[in-house]
C-alpha atoms as a PDB file:
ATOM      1  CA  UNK A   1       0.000   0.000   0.000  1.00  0.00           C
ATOM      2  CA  UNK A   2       0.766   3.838  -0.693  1.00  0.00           C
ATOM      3  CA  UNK A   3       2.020   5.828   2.183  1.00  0.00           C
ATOM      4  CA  UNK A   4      -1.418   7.969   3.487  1.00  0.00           C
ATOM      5  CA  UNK A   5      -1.720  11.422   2.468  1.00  0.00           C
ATOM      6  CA  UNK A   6      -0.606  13.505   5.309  1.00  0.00           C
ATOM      7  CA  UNK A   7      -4.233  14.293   6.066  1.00  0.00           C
ATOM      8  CA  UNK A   8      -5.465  10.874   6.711  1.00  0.00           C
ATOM      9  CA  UNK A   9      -2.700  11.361   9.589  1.00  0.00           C
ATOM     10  CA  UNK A  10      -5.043  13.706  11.496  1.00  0.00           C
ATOM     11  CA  UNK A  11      -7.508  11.753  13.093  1.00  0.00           C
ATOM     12  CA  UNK A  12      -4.972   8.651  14.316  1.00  0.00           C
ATOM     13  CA  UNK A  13      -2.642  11.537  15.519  1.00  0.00           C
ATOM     14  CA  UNK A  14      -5.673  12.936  17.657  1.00  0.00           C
ATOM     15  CA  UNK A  15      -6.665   9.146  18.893  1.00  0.00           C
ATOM     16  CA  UNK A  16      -3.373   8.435  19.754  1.00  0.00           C
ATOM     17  CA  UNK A  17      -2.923  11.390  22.107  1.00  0.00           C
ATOM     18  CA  UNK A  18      -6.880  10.674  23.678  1.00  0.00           C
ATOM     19  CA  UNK A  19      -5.026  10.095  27.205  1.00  0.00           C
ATOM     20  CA  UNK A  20      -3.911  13.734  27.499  1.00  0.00           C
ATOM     21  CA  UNK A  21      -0.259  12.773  28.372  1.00  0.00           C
ATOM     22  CA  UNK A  22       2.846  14.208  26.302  1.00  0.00           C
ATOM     23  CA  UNK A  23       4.312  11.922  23.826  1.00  0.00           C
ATOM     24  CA  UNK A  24       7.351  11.785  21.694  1.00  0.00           C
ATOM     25  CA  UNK A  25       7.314  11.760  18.111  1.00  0.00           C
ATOM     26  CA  UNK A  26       9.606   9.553  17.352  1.00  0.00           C
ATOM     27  CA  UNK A  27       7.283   7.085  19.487  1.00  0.00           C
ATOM     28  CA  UNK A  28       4.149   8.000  17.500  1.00  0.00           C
ATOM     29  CA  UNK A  29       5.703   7.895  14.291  1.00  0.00           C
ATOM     30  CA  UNK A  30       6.323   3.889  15.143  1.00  0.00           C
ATOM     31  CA  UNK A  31       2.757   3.566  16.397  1.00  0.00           C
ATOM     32  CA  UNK A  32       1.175   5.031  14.105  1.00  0.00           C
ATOM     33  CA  UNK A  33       2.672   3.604  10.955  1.00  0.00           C
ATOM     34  CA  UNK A  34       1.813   0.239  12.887  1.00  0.00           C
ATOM     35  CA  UNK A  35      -2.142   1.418  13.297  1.00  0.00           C
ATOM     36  CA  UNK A  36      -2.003   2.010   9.659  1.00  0.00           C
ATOM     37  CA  UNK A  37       0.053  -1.519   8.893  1.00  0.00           C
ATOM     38  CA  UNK A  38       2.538   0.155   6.698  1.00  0.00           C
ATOM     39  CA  UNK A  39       4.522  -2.495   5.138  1.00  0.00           C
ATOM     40  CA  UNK A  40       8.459  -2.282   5.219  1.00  0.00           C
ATOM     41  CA  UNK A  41       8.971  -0.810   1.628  1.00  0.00           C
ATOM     42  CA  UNK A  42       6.715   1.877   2.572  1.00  0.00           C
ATOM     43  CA  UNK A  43       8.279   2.518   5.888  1.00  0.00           C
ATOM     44  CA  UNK A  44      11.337   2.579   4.022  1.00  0.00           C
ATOM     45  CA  UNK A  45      10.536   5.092   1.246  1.00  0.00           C
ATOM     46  CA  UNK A  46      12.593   8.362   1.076  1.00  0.00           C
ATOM     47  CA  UNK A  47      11.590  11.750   0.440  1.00  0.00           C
ATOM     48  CA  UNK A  48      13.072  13.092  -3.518  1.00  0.00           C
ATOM     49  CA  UNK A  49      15.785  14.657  -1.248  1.00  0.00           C
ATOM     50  CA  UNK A  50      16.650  11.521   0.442  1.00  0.00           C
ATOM     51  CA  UNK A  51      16.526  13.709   3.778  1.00  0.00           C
ATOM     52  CA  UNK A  52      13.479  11.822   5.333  1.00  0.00           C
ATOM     53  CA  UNK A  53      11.218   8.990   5.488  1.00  0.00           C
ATOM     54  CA  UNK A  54       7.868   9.555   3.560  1.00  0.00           C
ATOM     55  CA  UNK A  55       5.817   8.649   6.218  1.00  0.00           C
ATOM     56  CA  UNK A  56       7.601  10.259   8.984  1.00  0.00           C
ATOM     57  CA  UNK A  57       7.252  13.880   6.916  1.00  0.00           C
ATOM     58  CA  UNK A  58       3.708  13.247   6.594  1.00  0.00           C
ATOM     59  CA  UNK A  59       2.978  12.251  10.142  1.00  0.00           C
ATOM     60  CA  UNK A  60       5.126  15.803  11.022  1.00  0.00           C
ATOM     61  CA  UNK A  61       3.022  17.721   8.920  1.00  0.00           C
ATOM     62  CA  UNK A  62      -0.207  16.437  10.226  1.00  0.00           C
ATOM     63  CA  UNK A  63       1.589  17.664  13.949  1.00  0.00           C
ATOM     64  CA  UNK A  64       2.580  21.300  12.509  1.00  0.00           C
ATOM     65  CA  UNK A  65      -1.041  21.177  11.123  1.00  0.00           C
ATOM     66  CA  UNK A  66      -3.070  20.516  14.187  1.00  0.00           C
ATOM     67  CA  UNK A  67      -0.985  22.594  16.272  1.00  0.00           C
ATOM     68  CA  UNK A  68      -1.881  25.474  14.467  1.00  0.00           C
ATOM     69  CA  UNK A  69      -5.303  24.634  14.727  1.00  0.00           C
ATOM     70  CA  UNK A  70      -5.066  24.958  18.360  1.00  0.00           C
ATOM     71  CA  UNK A  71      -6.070  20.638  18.426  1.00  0.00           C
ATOM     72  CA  UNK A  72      -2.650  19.725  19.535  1.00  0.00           C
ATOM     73  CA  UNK A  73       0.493  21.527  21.300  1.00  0.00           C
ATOM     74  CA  UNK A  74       3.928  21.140  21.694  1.00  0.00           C
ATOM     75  CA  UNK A  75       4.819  21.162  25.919  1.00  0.00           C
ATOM     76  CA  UNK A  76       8.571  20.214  24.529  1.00  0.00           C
ATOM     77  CA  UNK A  77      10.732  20.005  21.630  1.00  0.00           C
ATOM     78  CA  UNK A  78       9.869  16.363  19.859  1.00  0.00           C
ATOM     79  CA  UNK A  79       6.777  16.243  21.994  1.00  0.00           C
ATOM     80  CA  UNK A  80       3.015  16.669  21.635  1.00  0.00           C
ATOM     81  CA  UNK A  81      -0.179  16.521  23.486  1.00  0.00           C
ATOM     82  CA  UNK A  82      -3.581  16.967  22.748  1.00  0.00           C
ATOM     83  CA  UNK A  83      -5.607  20.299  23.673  1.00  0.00           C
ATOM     84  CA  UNK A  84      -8.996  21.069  25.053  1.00  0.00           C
ATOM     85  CA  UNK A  85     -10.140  21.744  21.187  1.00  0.00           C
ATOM     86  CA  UNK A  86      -8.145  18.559  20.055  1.00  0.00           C
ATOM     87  CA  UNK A  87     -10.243  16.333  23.083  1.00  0.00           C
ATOM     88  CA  UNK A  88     -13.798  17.974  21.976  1.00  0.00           C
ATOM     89  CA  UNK A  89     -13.052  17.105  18.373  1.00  0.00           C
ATOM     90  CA  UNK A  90     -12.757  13.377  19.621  1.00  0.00           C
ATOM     91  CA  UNK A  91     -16.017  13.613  21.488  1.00  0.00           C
ATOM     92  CA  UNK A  92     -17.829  15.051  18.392  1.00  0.00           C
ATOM     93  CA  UNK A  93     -15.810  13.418  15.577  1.00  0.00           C
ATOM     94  CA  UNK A  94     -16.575  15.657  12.225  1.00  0.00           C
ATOM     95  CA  UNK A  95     -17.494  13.447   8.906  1.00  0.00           C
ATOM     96  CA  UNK A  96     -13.513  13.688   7.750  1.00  0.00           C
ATOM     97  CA  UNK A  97     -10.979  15.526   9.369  1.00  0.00           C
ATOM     98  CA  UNK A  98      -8.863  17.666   6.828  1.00  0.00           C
ATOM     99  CA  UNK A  99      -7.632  20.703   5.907  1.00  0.00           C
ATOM    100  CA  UNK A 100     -10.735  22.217   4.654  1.00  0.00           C
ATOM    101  CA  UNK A 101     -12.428  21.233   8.856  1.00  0.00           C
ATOM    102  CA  UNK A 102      -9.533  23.112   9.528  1.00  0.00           C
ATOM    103  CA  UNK A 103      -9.899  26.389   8.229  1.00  0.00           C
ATOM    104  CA  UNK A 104     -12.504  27.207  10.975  1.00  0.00           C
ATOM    105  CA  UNK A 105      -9.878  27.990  13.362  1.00  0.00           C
ATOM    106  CA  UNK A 106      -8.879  31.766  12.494  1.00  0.00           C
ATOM    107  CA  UNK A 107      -5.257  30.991  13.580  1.00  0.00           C
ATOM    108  CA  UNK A 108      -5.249  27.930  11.131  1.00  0.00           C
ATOM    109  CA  UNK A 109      -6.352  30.073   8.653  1.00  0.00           C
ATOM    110  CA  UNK A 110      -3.901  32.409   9.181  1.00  0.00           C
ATOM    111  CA  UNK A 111      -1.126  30.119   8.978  1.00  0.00           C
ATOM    112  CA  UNK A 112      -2.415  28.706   6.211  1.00  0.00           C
ATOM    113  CA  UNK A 113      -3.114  31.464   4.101  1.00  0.00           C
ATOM    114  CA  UNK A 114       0.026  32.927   2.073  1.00  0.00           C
ATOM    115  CA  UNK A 115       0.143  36.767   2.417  1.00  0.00           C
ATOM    116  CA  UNK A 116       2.139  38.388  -0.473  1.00  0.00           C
ATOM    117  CA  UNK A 117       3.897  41.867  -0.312  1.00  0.00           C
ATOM    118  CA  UNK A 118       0.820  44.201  -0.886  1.00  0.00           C
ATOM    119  CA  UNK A 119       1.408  46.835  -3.937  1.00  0.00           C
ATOM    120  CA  UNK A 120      -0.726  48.922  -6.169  1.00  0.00           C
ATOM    121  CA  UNK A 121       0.299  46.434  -8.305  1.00  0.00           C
ATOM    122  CA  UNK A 122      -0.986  42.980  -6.551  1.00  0.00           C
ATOM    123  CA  UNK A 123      -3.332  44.433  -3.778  1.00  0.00           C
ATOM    124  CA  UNK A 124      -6.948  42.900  -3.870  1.00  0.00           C
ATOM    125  CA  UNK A 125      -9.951  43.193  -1.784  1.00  0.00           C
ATOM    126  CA  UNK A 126     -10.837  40.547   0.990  1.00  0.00           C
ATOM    127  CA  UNK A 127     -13.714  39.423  -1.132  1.00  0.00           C
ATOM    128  CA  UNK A 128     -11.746  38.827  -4.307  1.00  0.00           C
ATOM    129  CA  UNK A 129     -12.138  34.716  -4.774  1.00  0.00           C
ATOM    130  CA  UNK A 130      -9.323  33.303  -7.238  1.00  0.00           C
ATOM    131  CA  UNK A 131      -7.983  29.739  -7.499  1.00  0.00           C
ATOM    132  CA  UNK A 132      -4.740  28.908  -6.339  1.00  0.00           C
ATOM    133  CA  UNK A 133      -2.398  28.662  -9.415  1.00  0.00           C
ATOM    134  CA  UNK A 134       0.281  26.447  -9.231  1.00  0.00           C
ATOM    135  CA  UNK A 135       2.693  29.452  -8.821  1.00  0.00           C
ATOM    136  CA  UNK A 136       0.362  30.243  -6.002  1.00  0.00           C
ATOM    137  CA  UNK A 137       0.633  26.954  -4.130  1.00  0.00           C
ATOM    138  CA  UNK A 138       4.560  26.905  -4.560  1.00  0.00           C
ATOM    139  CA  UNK A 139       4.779  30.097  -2.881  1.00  0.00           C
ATOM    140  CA  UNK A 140       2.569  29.278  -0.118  1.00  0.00           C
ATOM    141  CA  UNK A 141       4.492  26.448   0.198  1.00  0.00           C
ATOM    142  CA  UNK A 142       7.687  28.409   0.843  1.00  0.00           C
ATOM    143  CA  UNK A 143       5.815  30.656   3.303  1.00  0.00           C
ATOM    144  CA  UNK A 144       4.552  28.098   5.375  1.00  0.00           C
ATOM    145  CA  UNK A 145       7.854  26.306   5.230  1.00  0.00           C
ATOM    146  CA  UNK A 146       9.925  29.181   6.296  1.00  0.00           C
ATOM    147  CA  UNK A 147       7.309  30.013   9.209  1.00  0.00           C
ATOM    148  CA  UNK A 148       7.566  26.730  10.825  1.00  0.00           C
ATOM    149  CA  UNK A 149      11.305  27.278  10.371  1.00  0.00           C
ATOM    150  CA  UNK A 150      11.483  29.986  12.018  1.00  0.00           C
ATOM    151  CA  UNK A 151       9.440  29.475  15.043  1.00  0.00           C
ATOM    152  CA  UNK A 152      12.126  26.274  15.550  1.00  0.00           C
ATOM    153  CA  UNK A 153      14.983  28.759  15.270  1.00  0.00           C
ATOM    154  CA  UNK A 154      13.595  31.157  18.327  1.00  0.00           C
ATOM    155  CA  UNK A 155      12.469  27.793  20.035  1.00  0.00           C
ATOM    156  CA  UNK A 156      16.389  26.916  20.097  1.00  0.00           C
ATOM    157  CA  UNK A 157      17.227  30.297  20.820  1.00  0.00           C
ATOM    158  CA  UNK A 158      15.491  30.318  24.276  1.00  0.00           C
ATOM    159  CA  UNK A 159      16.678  26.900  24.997  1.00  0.00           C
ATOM    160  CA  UNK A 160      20.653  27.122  24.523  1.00  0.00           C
ATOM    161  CA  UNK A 161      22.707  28.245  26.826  1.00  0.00           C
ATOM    162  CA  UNK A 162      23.946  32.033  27.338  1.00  0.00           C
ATOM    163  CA  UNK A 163      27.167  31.349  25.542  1.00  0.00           C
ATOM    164  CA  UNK A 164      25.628  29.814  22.340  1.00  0.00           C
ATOM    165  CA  UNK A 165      23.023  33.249  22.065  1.00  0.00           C
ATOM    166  CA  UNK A 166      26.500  34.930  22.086  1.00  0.00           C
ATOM    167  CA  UNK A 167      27.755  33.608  19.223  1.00  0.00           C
ATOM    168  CA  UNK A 168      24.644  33.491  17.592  1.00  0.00           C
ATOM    169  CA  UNK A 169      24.757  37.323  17.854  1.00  0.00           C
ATOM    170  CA  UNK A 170      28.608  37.621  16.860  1.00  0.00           C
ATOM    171  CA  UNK A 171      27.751  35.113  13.437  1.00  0.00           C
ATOM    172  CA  UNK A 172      24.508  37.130  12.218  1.00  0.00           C
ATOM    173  CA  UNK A 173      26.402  40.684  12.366  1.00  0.00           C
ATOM    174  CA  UNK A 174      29.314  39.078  10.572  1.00  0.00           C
ATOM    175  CA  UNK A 175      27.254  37.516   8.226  1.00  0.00           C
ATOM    176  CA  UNK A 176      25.527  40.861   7.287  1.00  0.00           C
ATOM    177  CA  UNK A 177      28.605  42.632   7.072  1.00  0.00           C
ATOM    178  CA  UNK A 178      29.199  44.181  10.350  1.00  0.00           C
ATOM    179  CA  UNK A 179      32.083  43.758  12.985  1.00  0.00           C
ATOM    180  CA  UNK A 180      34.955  43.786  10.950  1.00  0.00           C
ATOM    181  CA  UNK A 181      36.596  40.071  12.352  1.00  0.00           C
ATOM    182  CA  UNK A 182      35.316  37.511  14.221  1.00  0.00           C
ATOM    183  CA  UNK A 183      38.081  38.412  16.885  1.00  0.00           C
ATOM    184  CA  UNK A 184      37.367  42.056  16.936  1.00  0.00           C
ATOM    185  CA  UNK A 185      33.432  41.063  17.331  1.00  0.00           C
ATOM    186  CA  UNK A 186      34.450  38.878  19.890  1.00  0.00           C
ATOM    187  CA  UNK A 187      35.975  41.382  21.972  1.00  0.00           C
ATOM    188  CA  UNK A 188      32.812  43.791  21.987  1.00  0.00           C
ATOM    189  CA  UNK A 189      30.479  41.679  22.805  1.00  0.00           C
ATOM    190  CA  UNK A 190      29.378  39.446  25.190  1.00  0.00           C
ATOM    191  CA  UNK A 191      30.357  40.559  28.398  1.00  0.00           C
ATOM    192  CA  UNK A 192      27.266  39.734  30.350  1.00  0.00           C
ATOM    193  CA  UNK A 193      26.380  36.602  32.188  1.00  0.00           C
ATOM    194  CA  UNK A 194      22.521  36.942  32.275  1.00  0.00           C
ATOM    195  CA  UNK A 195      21.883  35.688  29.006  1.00  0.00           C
ATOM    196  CA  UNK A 196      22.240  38.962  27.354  1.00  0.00           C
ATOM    197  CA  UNK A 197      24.819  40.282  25.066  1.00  0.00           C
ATOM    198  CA  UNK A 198      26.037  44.142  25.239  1.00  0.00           C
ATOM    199  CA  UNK A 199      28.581  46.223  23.389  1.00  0.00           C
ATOM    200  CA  UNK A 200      29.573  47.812  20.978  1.00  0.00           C
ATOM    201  CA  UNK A 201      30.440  46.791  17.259  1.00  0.00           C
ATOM    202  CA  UNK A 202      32.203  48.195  13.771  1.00  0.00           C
ATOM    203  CA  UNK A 203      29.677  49.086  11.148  1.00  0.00           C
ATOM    204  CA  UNK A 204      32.443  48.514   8.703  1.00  0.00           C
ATOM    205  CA  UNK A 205      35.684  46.702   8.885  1.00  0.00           C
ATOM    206  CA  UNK A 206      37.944  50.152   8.868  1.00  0.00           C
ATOM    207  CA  UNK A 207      36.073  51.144  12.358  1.00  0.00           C
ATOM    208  CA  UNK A 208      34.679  54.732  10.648  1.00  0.00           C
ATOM    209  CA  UNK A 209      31.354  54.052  13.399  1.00  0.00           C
ATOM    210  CA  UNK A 210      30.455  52.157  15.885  1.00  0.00           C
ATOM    211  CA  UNK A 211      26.536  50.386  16.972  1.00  0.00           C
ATOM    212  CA  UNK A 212      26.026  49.524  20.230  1.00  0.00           C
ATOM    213  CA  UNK A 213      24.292  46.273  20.746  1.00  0.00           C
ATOM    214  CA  UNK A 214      21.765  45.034  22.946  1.00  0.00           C
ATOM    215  CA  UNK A 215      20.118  41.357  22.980  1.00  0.00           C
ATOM    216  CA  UNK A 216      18.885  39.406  25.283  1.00  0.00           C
ATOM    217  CA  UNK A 217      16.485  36.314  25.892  1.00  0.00           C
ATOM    218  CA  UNK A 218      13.433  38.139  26.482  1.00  0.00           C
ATOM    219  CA  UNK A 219       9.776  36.262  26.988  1.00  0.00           C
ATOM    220  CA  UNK A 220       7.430  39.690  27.226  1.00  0.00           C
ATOM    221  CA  UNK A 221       7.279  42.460  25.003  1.00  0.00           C
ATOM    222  CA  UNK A 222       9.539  44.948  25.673  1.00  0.00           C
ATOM    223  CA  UNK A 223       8.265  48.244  26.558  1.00  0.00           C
ATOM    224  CA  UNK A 224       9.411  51.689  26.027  1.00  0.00           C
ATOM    225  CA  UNK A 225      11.201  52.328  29.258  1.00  0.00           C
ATOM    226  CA  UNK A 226      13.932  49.731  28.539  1.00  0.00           C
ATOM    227  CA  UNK A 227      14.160  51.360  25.201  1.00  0.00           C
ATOM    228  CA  UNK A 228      15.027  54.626  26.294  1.00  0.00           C
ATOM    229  CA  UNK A 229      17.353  53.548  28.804  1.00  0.00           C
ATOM    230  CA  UNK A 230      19.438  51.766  26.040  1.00  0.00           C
ATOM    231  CA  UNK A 231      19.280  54.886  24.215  1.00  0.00           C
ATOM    232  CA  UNK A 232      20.728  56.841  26.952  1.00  0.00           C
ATOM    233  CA  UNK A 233      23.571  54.250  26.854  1.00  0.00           C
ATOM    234  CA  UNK A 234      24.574  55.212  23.714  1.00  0.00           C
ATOM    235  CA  UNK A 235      25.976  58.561  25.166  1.00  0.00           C
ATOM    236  CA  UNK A 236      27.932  56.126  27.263  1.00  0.00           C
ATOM    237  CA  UNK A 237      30.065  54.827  24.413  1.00  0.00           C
ATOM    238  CA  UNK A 238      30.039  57.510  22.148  1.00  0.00           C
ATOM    239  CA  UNK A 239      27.927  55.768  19.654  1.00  0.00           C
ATOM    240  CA  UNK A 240      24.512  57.777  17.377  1.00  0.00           C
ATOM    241  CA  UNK A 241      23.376  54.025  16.290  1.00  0.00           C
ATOM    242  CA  UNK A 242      22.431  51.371  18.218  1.00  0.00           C
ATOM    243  CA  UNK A 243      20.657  47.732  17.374  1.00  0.00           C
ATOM    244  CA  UNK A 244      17.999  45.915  20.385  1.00  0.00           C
ATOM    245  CA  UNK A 245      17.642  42.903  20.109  1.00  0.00           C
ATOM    246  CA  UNK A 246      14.924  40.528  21.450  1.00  0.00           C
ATOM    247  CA  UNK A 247      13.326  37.280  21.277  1.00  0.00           C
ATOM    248  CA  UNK A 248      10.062  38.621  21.912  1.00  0.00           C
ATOM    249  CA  UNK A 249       8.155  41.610  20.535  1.00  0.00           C
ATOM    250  CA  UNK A 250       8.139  45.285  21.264  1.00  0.00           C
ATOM    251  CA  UNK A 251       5.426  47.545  22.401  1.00  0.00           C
ATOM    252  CA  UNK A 252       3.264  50.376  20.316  1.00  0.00           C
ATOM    253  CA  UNK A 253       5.095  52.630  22.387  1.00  0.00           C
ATOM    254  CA  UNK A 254       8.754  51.108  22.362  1.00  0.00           C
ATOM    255  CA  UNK A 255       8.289  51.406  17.933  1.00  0.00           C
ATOM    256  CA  UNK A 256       6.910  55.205  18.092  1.00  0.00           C
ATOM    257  CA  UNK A 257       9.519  56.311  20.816  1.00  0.00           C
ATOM    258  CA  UNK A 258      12.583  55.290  18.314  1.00  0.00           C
ATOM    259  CA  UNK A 259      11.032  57.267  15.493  1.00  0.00           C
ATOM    260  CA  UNK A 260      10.914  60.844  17.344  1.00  0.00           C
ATOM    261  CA  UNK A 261      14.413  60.785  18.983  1.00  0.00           C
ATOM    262  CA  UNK A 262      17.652  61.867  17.309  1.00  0.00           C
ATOM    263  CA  UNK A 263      20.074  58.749  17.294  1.00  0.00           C
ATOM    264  CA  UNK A 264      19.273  55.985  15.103  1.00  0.00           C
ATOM    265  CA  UNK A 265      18.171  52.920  17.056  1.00  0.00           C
ATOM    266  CA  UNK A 266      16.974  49.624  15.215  1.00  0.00           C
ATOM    267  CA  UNK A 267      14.394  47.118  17.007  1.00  0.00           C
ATOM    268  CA  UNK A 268      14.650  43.826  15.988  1.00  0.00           C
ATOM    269  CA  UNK A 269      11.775  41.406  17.715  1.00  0.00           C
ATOM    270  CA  UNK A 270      11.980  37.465  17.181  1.00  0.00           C
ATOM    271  CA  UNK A 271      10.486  37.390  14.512  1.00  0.00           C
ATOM    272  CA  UNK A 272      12.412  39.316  12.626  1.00  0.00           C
ATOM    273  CA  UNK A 273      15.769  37.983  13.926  1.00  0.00           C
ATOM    274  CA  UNK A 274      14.922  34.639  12.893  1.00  0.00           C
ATOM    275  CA  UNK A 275      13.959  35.854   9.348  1.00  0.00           C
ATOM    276  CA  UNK A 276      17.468  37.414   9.425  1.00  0.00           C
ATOM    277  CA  UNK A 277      19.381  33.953  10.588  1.00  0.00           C
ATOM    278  CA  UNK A 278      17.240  32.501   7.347  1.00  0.00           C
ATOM    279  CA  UNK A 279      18.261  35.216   5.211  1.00  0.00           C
ATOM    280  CA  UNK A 280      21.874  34.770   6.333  1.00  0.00           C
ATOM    281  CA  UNK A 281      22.335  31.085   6.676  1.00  0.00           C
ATOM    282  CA  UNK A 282      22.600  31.386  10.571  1.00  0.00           C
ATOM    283  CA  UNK A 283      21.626  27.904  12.200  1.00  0.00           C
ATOM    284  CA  UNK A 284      19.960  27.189   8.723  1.00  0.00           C
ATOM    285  CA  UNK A 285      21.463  24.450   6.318  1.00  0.00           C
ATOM    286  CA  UNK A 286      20.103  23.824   2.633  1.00  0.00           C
ATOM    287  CA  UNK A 287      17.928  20.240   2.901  1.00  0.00           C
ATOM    288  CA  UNK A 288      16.087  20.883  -0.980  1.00  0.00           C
ATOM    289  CA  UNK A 289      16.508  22.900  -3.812  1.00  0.00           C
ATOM    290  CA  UNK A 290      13.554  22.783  -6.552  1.00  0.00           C
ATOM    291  CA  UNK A 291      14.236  24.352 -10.220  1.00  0.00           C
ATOM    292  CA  UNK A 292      10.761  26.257 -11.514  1.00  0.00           C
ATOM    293  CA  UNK A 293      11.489  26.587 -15.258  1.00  0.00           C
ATOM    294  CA  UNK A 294       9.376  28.511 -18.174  1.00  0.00           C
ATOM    295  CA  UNK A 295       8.449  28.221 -21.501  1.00  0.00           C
ATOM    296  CA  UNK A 296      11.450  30.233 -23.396  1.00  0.00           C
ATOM    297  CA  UNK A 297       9.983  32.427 -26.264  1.00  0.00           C
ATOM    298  CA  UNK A 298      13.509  33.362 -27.343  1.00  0.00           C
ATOM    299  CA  UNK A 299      14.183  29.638 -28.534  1.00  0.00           C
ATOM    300  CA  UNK A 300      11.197  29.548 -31.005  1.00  0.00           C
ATOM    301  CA  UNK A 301      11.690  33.185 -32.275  1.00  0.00           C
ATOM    302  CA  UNK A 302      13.092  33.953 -35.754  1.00  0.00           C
END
């Protein structure tokens, strides 16, 4: 038999976390390709890439999927347990559990929904109703690929250790150009043990200006106050530009303040930091690449 699309995952997924205790995925995967009595060849079969079993990136899927339905959630990294939602879906089992039962959930639909850069150009109205081109469907793809990606990344991130958000720091401003050397970064940064980093880094590798760097760990939005006190810092060390960094989010407040004060100040929230390790190949390896090719005109012209 074919391995099961990764919607006919759902509803074993949901069964086999009825008990409301945390489980592992690498246990499910197991007992679930067992419920479904998935033969050796197609426990065996590869993804094109060769990167993963078939039926292992299916039964993942179907776990990203619920979770952002609210059915499922994640206490711990390679675990899941079923929610409140996930246990009254059980009880009241719909006709067939898929994407389309899905898209009640606004934050489902959210995730689920690719949102490209609005222009004069491409922006339509809410009620405009189009089918998904293939095009379409690729890019979604991508989006919802790089999202899940991302929250991993800031997951990590608030797991590792003090040292390892250190480097992480030191390896995206190299990677985007800034700090001059990895030993003169070194030097500037880092010099607090609370799971922060401070100090102050090149802009450019002859030293012409300095930014003065602030990141830590942070679970709540950060407010305005601790803004402004890291912009009086910057008289501190001499520095007119300064980049905050956070693994949270910043407040209303926090984003107007930096706009009406003299020195240049960047806020960079999780979010956008993780985009930025994505963009930069920070704690990010290549696992597929897929070629989209066109019709070319040129070759049947005169």
């Amino acid at each position: 038999m074919a391995v099961p699309d990764f919607q006919s995952w759902f509803m074993p997924l949901l069964q086999r976390l009825a008990d409301g205790k945390e489980h592992s995925m690498s246990d499910l995967y197991e007992q679930l390709a067992d419920d479904k009595d998935l033969l050796a060849d197609d426990r065996a079969e590869l993804l094109k890439s060769g990167t993963q079993y078939v039926y292992q990136n299916r039964i993942g899927w179907a776990r990203t999927y619920l979770k952002k339905a609210g059915l499922v959630e994640a206490p711990g990294r390679g675990l899941v347990k079923i929610t409140q939602r996930g246990r009254d879906i059980l009880n009241s089992p719909p006709p067939k559990l898929n994407v389309k039962f899905l898209r009640q959930y606004p934050e489902f639909v959210e995730f689920h929904t690719y949102h490209p850069p609005t222009t004069p150009e491409n922006d339509t109205s809410a009620d405009s109703a189009v089918e998904e081109t293939p095009q379409d469907a690729l890019e979604r793809a991508q989006a919802e690929l790089r999202q899940q990606l991302a929250e991993d990344l800031l997951e990590r991130v608030m797991k590792s250790p003090p040292s390892f958000f250190e480097r992480l720091v030191v390896d995206l401003l190299l990677r985007m150009g800034y700090g001059g050397s990895r030993e003169d970064a070194g030097r500037t940064i880092g010099k607090a043990g609370d799971g922060g980093v401070d100090g102050v880094i090149n802009e450019d590798r002859l030293g012409l200006d300095v930014i003065y760097i602030q990141a830590k760990r942070w679970e709540k939005p950060v407010g305005r106050p601790l803004v402004q006190a890291f912009a009086g810092s910057l008289e501190g060390v001499r520095a007119k530009k300064g980049v905050m960094i956070t693994t949270s989010s910043y407040s209303a407040d926090a984003h107007a303040y930096v706009l009406h004060i003299e020195k240049r100040i960047v806020l960079i929230d999780g979010a956008t930091l993780a985009a930025l390790m994505i963009e930069h190949n920070v704690g990010v390896s290549l696992e597929a690449t897929y070629d989209v090719k066109r019709l070319d005109l040129d070759y049947f012209g005169e």
